[in-house]
Protein backbone atom coordinates (compact mmCIF):
# COMPACT_ATOMS: atom_id res chain seq x y z
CA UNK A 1 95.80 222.83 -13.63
CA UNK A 2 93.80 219.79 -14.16
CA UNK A 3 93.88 217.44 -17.32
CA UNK A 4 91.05 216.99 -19.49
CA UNK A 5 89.77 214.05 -21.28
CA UNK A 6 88.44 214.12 -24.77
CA UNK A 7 85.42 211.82 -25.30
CA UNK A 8 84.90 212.71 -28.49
CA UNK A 9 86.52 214.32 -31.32
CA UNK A 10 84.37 217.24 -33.57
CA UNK A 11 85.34 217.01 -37.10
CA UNK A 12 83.97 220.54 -38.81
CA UNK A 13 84.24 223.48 -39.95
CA UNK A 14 84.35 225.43 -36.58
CA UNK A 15 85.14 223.51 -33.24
CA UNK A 16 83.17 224.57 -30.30
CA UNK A 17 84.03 221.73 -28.07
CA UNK A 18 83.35 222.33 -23.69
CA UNK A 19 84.60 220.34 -21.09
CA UNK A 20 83.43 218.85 -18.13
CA UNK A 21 85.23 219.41 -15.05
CA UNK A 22 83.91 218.13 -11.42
CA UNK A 23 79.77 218.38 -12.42
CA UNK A 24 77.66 219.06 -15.36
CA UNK A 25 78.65 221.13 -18.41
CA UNK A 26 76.97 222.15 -21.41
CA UNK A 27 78.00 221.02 -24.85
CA UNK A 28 77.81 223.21 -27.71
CA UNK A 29 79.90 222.64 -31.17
CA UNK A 30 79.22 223.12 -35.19
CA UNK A 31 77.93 220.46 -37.57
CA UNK A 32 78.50 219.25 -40.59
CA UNK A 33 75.32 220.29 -42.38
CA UNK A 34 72.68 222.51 -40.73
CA UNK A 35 70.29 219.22 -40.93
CA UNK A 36 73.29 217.15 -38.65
CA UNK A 37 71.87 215.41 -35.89
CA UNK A 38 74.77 215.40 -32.97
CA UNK A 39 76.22 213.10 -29.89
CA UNK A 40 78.13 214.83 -26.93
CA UNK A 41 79.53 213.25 -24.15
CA UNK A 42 81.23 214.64 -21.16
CA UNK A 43 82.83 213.29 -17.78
CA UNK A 44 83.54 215.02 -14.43
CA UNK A 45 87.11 215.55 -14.16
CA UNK A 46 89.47 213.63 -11.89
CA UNK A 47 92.11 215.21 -10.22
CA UNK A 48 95.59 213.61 -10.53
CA UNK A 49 99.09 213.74 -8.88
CA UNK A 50 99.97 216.56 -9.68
CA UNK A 51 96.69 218.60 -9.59
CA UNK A 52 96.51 219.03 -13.26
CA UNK A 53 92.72 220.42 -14.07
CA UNK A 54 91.19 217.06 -16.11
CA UNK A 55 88.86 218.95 -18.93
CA UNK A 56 87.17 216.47 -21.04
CA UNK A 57 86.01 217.44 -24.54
CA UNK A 58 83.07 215.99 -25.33
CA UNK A 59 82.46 216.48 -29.33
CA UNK A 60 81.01 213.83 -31.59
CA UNK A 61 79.19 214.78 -35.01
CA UNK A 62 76.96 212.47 -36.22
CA UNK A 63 75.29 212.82 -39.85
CA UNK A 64 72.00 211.30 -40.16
CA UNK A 65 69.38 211.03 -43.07
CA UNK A 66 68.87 213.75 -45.12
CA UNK A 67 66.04 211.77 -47.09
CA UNK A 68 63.77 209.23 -46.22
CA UNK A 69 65.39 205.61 -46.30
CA UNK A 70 64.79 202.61 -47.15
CA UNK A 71 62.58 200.08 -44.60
CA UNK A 72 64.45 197.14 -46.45
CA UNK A 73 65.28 194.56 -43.44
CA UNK A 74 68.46 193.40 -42.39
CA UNK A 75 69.34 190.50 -40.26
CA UNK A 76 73.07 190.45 -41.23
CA UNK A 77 74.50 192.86 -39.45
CA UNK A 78 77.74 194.06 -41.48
CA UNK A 79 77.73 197.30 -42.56
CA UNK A 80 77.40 196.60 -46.25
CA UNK A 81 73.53 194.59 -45.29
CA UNK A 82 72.68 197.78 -43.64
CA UNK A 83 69.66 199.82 -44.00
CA UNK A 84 69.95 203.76 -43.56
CA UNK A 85 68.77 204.09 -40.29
CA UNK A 86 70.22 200.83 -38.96
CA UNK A 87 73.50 202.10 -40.44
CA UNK A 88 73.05 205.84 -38.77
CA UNK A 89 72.79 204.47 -35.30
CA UNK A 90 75.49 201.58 -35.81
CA UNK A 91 77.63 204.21 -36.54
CA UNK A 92 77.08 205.91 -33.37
CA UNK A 93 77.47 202.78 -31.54
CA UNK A 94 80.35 202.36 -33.10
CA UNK A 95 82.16 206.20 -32.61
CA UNK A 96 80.94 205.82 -28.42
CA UNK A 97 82.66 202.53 -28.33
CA UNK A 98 85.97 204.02 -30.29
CA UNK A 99 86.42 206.83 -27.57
CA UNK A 100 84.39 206.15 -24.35
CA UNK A 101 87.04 207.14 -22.05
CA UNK A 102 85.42 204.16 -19.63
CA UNK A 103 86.25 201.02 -21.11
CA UNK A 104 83.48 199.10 -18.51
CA UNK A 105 81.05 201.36 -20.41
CA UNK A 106 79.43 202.19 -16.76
CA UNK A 107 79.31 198.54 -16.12
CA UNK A 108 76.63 198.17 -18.46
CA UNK A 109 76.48 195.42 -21.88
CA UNK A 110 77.39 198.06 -24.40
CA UNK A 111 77.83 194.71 -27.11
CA UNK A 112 74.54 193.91 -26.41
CA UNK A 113 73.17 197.28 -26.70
CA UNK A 114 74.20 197.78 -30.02
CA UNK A 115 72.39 194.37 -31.26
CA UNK A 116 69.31 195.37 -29.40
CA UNK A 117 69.13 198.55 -31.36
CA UNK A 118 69.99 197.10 -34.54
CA UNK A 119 66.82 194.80 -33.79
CA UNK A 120 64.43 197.43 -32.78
CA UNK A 121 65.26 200.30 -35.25
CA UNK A 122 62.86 201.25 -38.21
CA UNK A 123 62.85 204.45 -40.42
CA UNK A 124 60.83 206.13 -38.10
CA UNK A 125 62.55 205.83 -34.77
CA UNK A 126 66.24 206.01 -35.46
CA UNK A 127 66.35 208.43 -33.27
CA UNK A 128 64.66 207.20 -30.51
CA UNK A 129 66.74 204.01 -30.62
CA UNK A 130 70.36 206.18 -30.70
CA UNK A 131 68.72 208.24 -27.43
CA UNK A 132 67.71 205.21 -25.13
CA UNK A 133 70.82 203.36 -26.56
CA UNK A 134 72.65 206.58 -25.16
CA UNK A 135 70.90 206.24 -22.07
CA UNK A 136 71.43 203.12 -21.13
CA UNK A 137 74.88 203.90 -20.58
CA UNK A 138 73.53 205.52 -17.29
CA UNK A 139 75.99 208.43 -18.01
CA UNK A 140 73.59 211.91 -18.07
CA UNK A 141 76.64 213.32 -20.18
CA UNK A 142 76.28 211.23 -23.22
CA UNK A 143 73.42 212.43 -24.79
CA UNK A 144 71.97 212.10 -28.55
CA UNK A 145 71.00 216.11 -30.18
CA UNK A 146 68.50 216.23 -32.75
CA UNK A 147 69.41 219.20 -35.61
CA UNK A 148 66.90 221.43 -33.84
CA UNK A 149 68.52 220.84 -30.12
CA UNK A 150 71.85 221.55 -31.85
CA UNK A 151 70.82 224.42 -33.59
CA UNK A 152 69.78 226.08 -30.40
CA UNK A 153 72.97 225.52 -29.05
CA UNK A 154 74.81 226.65 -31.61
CA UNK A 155 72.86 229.75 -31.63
CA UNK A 156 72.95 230.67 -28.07
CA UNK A 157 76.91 230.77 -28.72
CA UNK A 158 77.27 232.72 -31.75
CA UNK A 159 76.49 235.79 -33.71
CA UNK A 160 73.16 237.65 -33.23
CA UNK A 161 69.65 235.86 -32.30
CA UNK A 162 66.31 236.59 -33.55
CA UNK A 163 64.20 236.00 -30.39
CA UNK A 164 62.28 237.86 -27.32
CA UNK A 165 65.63 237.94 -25.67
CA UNK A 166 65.43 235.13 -22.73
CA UNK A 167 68.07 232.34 -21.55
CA UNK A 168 66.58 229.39 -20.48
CA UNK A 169 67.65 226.55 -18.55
CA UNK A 170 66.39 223.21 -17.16
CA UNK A 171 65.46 222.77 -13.69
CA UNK A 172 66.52 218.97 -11.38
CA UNK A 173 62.61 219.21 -11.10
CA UNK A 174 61.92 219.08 -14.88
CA UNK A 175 60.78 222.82 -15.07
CA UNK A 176 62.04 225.27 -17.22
CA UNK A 177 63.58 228.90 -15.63
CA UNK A 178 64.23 232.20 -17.03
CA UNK A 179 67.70 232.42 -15.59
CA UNK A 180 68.95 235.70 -17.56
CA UNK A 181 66.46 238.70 -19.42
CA UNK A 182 68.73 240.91 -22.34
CA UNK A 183 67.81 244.51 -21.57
CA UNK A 184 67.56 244.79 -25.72
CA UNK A 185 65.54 242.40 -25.71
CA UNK A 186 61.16 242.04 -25.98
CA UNK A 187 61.09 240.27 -22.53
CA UNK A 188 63.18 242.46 -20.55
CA UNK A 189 60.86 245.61 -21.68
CA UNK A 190 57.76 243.61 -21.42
CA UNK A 191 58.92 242.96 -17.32
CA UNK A 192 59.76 239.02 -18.14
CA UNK A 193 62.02 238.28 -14.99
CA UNK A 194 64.61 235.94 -13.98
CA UNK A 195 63.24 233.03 -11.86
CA UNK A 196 60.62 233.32 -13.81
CA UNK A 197 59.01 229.54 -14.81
CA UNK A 198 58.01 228.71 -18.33
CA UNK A 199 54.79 227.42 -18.33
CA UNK A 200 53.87 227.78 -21.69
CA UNK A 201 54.77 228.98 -24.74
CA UNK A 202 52.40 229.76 -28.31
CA UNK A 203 49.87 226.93 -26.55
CA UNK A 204 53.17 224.70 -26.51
CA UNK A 205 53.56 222.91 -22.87
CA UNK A 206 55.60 219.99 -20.82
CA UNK A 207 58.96 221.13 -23.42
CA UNK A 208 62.40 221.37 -22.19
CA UNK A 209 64.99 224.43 -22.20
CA UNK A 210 65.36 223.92 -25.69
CA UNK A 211 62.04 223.17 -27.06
CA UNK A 212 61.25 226.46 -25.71
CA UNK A 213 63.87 228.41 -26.92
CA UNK A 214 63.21 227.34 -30.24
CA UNK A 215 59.54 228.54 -30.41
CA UNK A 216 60.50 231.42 -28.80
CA UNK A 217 62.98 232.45 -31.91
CA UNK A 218 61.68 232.67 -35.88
CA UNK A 219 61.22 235.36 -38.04
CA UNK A 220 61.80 239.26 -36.94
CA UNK A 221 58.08 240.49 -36.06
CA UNK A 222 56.55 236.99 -35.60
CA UNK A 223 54.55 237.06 -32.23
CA UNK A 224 55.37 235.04 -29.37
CA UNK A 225 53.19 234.21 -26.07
CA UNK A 226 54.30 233.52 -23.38
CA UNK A 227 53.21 231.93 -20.14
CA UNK A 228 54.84 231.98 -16.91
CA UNK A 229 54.39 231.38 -13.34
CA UNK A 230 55.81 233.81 -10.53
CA UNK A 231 55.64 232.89 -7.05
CA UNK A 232 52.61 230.72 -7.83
CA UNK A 233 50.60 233.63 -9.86
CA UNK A 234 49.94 232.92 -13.86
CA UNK A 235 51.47 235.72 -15.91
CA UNK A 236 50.79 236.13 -19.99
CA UNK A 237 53.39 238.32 -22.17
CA UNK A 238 52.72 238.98 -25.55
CA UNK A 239 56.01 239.25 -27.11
CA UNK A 240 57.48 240.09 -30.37
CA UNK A 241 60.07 238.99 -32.13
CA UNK A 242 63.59 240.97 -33.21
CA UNK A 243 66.89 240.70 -34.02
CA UNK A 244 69.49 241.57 -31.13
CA UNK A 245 73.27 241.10 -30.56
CA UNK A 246 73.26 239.27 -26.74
CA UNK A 247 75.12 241.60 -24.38
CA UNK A 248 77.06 238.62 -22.14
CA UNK A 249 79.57 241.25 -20.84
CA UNK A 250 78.14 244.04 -18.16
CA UNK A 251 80.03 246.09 -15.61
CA UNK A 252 77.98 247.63 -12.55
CA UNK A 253 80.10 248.84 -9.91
CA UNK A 254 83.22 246.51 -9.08
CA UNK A 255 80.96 243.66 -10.55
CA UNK A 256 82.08 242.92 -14.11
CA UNK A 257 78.76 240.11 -15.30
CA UNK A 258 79.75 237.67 -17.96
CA UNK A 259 77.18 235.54 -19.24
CA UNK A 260 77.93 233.20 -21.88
CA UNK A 261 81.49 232.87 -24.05
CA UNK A 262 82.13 233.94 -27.24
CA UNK A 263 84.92 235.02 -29.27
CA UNK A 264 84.40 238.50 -28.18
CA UNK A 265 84.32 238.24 -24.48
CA UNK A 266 88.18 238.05 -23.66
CA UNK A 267 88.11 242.00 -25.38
CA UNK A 268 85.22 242.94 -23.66
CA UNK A 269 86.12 241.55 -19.78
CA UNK A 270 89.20 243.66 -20.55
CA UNK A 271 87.64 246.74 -21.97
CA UNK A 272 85.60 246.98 -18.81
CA UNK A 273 87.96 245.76 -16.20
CA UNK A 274 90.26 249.02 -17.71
CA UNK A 275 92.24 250.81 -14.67
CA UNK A 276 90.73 248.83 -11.91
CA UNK A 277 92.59 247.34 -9.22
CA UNK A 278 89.99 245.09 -8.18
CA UNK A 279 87.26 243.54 -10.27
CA UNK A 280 84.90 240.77 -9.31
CA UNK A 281 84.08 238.52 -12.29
CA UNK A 282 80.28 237.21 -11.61
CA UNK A 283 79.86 234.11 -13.35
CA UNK A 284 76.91 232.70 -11.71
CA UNK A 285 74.37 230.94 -14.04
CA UNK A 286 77.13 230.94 -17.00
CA UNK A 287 76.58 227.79 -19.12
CA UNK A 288 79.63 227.81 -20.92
CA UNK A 289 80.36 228.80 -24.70
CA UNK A 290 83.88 228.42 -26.50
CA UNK A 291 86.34 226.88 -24.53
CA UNK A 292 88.78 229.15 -26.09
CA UNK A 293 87.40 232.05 -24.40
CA UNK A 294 87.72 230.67 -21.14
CA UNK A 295 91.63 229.70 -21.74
CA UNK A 296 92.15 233.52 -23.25
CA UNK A 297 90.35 234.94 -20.31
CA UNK A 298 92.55 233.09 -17.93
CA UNK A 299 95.96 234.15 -19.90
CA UNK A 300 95.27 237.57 -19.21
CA UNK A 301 95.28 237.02 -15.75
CA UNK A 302 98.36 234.45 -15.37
CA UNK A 303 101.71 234.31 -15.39
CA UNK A 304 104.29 232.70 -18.14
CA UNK A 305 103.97 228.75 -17.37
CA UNK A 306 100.87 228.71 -15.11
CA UNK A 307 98.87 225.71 -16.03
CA UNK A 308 95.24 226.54 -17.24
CA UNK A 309 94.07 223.09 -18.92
CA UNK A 310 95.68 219.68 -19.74
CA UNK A 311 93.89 218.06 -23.10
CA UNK A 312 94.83 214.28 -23.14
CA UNK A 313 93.01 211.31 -24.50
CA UNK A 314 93.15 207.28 -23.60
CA UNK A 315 96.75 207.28 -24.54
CA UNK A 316 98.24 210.35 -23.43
CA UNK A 317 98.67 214.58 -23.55
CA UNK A 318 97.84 216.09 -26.76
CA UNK A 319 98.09 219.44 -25.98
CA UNK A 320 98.42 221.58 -22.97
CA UNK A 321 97.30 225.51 -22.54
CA UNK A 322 99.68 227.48 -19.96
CA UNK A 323 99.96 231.44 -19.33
CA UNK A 324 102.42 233.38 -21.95
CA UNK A 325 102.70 236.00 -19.47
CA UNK A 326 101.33 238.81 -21.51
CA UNK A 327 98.09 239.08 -19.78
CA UNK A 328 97.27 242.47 -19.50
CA UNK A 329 94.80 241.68 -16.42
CA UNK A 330 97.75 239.96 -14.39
CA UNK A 331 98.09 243.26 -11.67
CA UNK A 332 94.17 243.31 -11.19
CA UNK A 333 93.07 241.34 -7.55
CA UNK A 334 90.54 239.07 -8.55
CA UNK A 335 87.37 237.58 -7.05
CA UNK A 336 84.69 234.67 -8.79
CA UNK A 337 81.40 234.26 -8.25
CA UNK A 338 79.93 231.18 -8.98
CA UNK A 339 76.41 228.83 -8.27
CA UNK A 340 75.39 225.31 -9.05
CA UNK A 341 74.78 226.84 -13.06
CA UNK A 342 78.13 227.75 -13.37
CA UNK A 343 79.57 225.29 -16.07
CA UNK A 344 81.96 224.42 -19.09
CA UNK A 345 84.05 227.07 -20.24
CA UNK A 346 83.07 229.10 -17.20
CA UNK A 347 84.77 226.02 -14.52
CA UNK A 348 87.78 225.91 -16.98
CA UNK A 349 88.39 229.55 -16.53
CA UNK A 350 87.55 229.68 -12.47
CA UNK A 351 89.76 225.99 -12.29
CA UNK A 352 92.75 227.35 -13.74
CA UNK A 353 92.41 230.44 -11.54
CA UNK A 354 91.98 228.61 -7.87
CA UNK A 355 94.85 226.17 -8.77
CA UNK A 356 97.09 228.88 -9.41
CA UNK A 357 95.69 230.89 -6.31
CA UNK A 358 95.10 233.48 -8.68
CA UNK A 359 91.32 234.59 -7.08
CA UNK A 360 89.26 233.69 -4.74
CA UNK A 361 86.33 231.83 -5.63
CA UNK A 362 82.76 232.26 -4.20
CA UNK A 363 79.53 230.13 -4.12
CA UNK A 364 77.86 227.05 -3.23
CA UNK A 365 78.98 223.85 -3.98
CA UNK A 366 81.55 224.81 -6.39
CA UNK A 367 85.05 224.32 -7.21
């Protein structure tokens, strides 16, 4: 297994935390308040001696204003001089420079960074100031959430959604693709298709993954238009709104489909794995969810002591997940599919299984 190496620590009520292994994961976790504004950060992995899968848990809540603060200006810059907002993104400074797992900070003048924000903060741009402080780390994984960016996330891993039943993820080009359609849901019946490009949605345009998603959910029965663009043709959908349970676990054939982690996905997999011999798990375009899932998963295929992931921070192991041996997948021949979307939970769970030669993994530019 490889180890992984917490950036940040999530202090709340339920820990979603994802790692990042050798390329991009995604990051979802539970605030504070529903109004908390959050900070990830995540690493690729590095392998060391001993082969020990590095996963690197990248949770950091940070609570901003509730209420609109004060504009009073301060030059002294102690904590107790503070205004609100100047106080809100000192604080995040402050949290990034306590557990950045790269003490050269990227080679960038992370000191100096937090004066310049301190200088150019007001109570209208706090936010602005914590993302391009962020930023100019020059590390895509350490990004600033606003409440509604974290709220999507959130609700993409748990419980039902109220939506037109579409995943969405951002393209390298800056385009937005359908890359999975729920059969329950509006879009799936109304012939929305994967690959499909979001052009526009409710005469919103030029959002990301997120700003989409979050127009496209709201209140059962609320209407919902949609523009897309298939193989250079305009298409409109006039979608409505309802309440559906996603269905991230689907068996056709020798294929068993997982889509996203949850808490209920380790049951599921093993519910439709059943008798079989031979299963091929297709993860392909799987952003991640709990963590958890993705170590439970892999115990049920494992042996007692196999190494599945390594948790350590600056100063050593904290805690390290191996097989029990009471998997009751562990007779079952196993094959992955994977693709460059594959990510978080989804590379933990594949990792631990091609270190321990456990399945054999397919795809491009993967593992």
């Amino acid at each position: 297994m490889r180890t992984l190496v917490p950036i940040f620590l999530l202090q709340s009520l339920l820990i979603l935390p994802t790692y990042a292994l050798r390329f991009p994961l995604k990051i979802p976790w539970t605030p504070l308040s529903a109004t908390s504004p959050k900070i990830t950060a995540k690493f690729p992995s590095k392998i060391d001696a001993y082969a020990t899968r590095t996963v690197t848990i990248c949770t950091l809540c940070l609570t901003l204003l509730s209420q609109n603060p004060s504009n009073a200006n301060a030059k002294s810059y102690t904590y107790g001089s503070f205004t609100r907002e100047q106080a809100a993104v000192a604080e995040a400074w402050r949290i990034v420079d306590n557990v950045y797992y790269d003490r050269t900070f990227n080679g960038g003048d992370w000191y100096k960074a937090r004066t310049s924000s301190l200088d150019a903060v007001n109570p209208d741009n706090y936010e602005q100031v914590t993302t391009k402080m962020l930023q100019g780390l020059g590390d895509k994984y350490t990004v600033y959430l606003s409440p509604d960016k974290y709220k999507s996330m959130v609700t993409t891993v748990t419980g039902d959604i109220t939506g037109v039943g579409v995943t969405l993820s951002n393209t390298p080009t800056g385009a937005v693709k359908i890359v999975g359609v729920e059969s329950t849901g509006a879009a799936g019946g109304a012939g929305v298709k994967v690959g499909d490009i979001i052009k526009e949605v409710n005469g919103k345009k030029d959002l990301d993954a997120d700003g989409f998603a979050n127009l496209c959910r709201g209140e059962v029965g609320g209407r919902v238009v949609m523009t897309v663009e298939r193989e250079g043709d305009g298409k409109e959908f006039i979608l409505e709104r309802k309440k559906f349970t996603p269905q991230t676990v689907k068996r056709e054939g020798d294929v068993v489909r997982v889509s996203s982690w949850d808490g209920n996905t380790v049951e599921k997999v093993v519910k439709e794995v059943g008798n079989s011999k031979r299963i091929t798990l297709d993860l392909t375009s799987n952003p991640g969810g709990l963590m958890t899932a993705g170590v439970d998963l892999a115990n049920e295929f494992l042996e007692a002591g196999d190494g599945i992931v390594r948790v350590v921070d600056k100063t050593g192991i904290v805690r390290q997940e191996k097989g029990l041996g009471n998997g009751r997948l562990r007779d079952v021949d196993l094959s992955i599919i994977v693709d460059e979307n594959t990510a978080s939970a989804s590379e933990v769970f594949t990792g631990a299984m091609k270190d321990n030669k456990r399945a054999g993994v397919y795809g491009l530019n993967k593992c």
